[in-house]
N, C-alpha and C. Protein backbone atom coordinates (compact mmCIF):
# COMPACT_ATOMS: atom_id res chain seq x y z
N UNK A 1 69.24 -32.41 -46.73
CA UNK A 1 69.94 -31.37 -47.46
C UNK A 1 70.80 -31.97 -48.59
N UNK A 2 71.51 -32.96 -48.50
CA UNK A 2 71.87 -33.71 -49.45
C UNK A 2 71.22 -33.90 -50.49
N UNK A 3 70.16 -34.96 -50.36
CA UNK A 3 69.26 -34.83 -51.22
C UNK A 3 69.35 -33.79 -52.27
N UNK A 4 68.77 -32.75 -51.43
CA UNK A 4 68.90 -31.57 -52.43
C UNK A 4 69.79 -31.41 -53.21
N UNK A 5 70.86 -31.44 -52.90
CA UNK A 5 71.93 -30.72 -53.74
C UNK A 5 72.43 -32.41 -54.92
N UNK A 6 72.02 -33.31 -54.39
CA UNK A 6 72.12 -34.78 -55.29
C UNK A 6 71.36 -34.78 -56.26
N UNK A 7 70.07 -33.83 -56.35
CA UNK A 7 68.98 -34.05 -57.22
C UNK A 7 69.24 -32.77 -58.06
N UNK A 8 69.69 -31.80 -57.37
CA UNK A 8 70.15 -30.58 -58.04
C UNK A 8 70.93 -31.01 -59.64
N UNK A 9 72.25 -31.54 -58.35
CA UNK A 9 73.17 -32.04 -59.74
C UNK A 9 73.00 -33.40 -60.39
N UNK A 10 72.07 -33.83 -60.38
CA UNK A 10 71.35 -34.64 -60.94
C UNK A 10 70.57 -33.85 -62.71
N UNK A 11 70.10 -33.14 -62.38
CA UNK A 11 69.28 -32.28 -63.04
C UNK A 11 69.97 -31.34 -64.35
N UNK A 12 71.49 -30.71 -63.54
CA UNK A 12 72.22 -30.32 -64.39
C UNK A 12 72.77 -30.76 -64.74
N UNK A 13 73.36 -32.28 -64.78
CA UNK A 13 74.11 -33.26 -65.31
C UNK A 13 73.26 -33.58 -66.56
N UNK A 14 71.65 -33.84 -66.16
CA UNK A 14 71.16 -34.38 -67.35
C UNK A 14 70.95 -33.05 -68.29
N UNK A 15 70.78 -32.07 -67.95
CA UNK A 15 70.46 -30.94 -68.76
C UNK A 15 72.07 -30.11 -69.72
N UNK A 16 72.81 -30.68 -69.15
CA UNK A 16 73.95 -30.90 -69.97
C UNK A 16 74.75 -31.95 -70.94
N UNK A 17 74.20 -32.86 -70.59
CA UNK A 17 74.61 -34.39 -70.98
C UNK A 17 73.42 -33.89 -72.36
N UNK A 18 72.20 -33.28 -72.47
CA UNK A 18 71.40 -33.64 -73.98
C UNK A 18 72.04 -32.23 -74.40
N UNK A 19 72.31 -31.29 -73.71
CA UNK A 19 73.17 -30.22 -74.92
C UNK A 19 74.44 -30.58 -75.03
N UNK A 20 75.19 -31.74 -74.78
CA UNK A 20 76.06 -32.34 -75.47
C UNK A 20 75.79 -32.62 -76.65
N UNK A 21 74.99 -33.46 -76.48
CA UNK A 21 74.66 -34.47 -77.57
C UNK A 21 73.77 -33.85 -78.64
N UNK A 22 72.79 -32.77 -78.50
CA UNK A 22 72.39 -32.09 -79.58
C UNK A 22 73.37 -30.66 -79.98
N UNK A 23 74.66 -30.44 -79.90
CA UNK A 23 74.88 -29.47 -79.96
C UNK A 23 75.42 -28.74 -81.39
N UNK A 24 75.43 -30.19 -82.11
CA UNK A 24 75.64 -29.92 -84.05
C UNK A 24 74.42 -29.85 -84.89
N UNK A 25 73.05 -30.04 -84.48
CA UNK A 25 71.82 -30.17 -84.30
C UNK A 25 71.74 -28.86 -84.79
N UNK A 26 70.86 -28.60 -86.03
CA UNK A 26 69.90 -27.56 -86.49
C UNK A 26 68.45 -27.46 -86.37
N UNK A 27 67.73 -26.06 -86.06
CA UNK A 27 66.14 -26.87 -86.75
C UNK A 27 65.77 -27.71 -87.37
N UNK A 28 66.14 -27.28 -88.75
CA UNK A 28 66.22 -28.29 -89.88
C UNK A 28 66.25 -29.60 -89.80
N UNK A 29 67.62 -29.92 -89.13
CA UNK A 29 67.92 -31.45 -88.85
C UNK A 29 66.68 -31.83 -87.80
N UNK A 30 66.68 -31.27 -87.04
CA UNK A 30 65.76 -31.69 -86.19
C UNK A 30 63.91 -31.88 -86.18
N UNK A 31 63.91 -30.97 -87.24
CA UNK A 31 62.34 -30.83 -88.36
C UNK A 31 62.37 -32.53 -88.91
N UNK A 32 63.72 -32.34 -89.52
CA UNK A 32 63.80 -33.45 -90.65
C UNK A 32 63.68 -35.17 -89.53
N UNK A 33 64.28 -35.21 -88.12
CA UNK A 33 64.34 -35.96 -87.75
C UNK A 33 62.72 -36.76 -87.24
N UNK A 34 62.12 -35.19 -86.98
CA UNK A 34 60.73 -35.84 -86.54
C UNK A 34 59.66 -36.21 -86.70
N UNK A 35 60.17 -36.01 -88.44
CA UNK A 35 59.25 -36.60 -89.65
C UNK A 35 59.62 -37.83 -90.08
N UNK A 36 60.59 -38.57 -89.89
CA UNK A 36 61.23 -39.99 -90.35
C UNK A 36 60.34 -40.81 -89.99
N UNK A 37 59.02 -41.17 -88.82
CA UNK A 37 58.46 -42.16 -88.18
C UNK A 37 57.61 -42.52 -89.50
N UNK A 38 57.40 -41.12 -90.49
CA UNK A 38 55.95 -40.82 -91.16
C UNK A 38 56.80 -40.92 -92.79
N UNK A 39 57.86 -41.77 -92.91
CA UNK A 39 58.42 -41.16 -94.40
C UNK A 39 57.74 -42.62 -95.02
N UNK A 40 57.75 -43.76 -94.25
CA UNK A 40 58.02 -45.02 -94.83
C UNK A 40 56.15 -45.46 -95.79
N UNK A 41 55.52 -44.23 -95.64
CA UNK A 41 53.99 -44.69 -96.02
C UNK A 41 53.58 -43.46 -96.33
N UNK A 42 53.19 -43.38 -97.56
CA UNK A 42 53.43 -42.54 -98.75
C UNK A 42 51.82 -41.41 -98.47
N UNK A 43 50.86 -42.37 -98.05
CA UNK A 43 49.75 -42.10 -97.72
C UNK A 43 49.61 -41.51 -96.39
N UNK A 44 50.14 -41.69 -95.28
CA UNK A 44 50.49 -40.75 -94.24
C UNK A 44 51.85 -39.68 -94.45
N UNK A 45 52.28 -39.77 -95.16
CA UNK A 45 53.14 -38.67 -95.39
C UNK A 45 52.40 -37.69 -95.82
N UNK A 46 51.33 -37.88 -96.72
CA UNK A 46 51.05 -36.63 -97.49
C UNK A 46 49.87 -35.94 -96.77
N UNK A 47 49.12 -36.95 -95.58
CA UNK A 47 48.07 -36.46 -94.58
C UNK A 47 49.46 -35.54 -93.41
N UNK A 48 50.42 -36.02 -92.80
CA UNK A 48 51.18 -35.27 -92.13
C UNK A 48 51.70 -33.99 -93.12
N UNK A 49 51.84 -33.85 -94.43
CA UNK A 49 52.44 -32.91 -94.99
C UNK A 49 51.49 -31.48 -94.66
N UNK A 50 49.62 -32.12 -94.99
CA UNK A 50 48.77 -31.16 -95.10
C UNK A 50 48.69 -30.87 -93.83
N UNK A 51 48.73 -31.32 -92.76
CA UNK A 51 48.24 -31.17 -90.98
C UNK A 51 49.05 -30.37 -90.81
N UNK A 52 50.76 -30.42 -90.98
CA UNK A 52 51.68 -29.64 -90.57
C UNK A 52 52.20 -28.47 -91.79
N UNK A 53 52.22 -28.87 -92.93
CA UNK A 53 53.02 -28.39 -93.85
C UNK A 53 54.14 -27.75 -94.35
N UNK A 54 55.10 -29.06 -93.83
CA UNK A 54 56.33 -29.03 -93.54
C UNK A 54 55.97 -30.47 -94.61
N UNK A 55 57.07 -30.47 -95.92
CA UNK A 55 57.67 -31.61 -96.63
C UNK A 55 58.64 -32.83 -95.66
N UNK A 56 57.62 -34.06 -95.94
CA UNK A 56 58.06 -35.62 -95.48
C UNK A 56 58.72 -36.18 -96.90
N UNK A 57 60.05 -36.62 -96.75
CA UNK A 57 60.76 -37.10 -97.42
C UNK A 57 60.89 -38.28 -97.94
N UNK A 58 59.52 -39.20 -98.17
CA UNK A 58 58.95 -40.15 -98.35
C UNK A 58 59.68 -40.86 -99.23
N UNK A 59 59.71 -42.13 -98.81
CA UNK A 59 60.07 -43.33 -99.63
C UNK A 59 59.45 -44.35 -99.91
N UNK A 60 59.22 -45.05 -101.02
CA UNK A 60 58.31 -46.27 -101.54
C UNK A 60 58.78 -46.96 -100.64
N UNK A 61 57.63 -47.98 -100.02
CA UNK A 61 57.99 -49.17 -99.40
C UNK A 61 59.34 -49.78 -100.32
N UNK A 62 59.65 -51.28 -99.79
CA UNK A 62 60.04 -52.07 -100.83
C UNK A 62 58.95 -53.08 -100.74
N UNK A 63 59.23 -53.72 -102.32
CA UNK A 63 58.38 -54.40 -102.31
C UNK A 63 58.89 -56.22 -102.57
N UNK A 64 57.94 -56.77 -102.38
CA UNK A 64 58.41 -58.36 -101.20
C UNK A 64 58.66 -59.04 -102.82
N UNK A 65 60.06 -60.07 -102.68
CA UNK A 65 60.72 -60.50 -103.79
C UNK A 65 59.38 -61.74 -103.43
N UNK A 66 59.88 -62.04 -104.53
CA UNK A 66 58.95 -63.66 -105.14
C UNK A 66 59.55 -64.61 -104.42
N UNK A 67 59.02 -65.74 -103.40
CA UNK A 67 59.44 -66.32 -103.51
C UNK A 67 59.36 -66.66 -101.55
N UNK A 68 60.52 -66.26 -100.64
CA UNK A 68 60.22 -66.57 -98.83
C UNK A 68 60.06 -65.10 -98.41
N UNK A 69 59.89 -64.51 -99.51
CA UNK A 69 59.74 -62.82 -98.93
C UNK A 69 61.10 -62.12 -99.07
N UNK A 70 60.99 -61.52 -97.96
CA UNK A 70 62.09 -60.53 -98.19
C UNK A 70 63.56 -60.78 -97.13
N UNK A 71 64.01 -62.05 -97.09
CA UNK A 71 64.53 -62.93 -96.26
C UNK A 71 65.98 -62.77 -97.09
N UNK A 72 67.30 -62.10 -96.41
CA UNK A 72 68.38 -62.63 -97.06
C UNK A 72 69.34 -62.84 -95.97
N UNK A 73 69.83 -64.22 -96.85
CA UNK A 73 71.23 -64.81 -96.14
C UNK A 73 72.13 -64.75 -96.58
């Protein structure tokens, strides 16, 4: 019976603990967050744009300095 009621509040602990933490959280923000994996490659952004068609906020790679790459000390 323990159990039970350990796993219970187990359950509502965690189901409160993430509406903590998302609770300033919009669609929007949250649209916008789950497109970030797909911003960094210009060419899958625009295949995820057409699949979903929802705008990826894409950014040019950078591109590698001359020289040990892209290495700073």
């Amino acid at each position: 019976m323990i159990e039970i009621v350990l796993n219970g509040s187990g359950v509502v602990f965690l189901w409160l603990a993430i509406e903590y933490c998302l609770r300033h959280q919009t669609a929007d923000s949250l649209d916008d967050a789950s497109l970030l994996p797909f911003a960094d490659d210009p060419e899958v952004a625009q295949r995820v744009e057409l699949a979903t068609g929802k705008t990826v906020k894409a950014v040019a790679p950078e591109e590698a300095k001359p020289g040990w790459g892209n290495v700073e000390v």
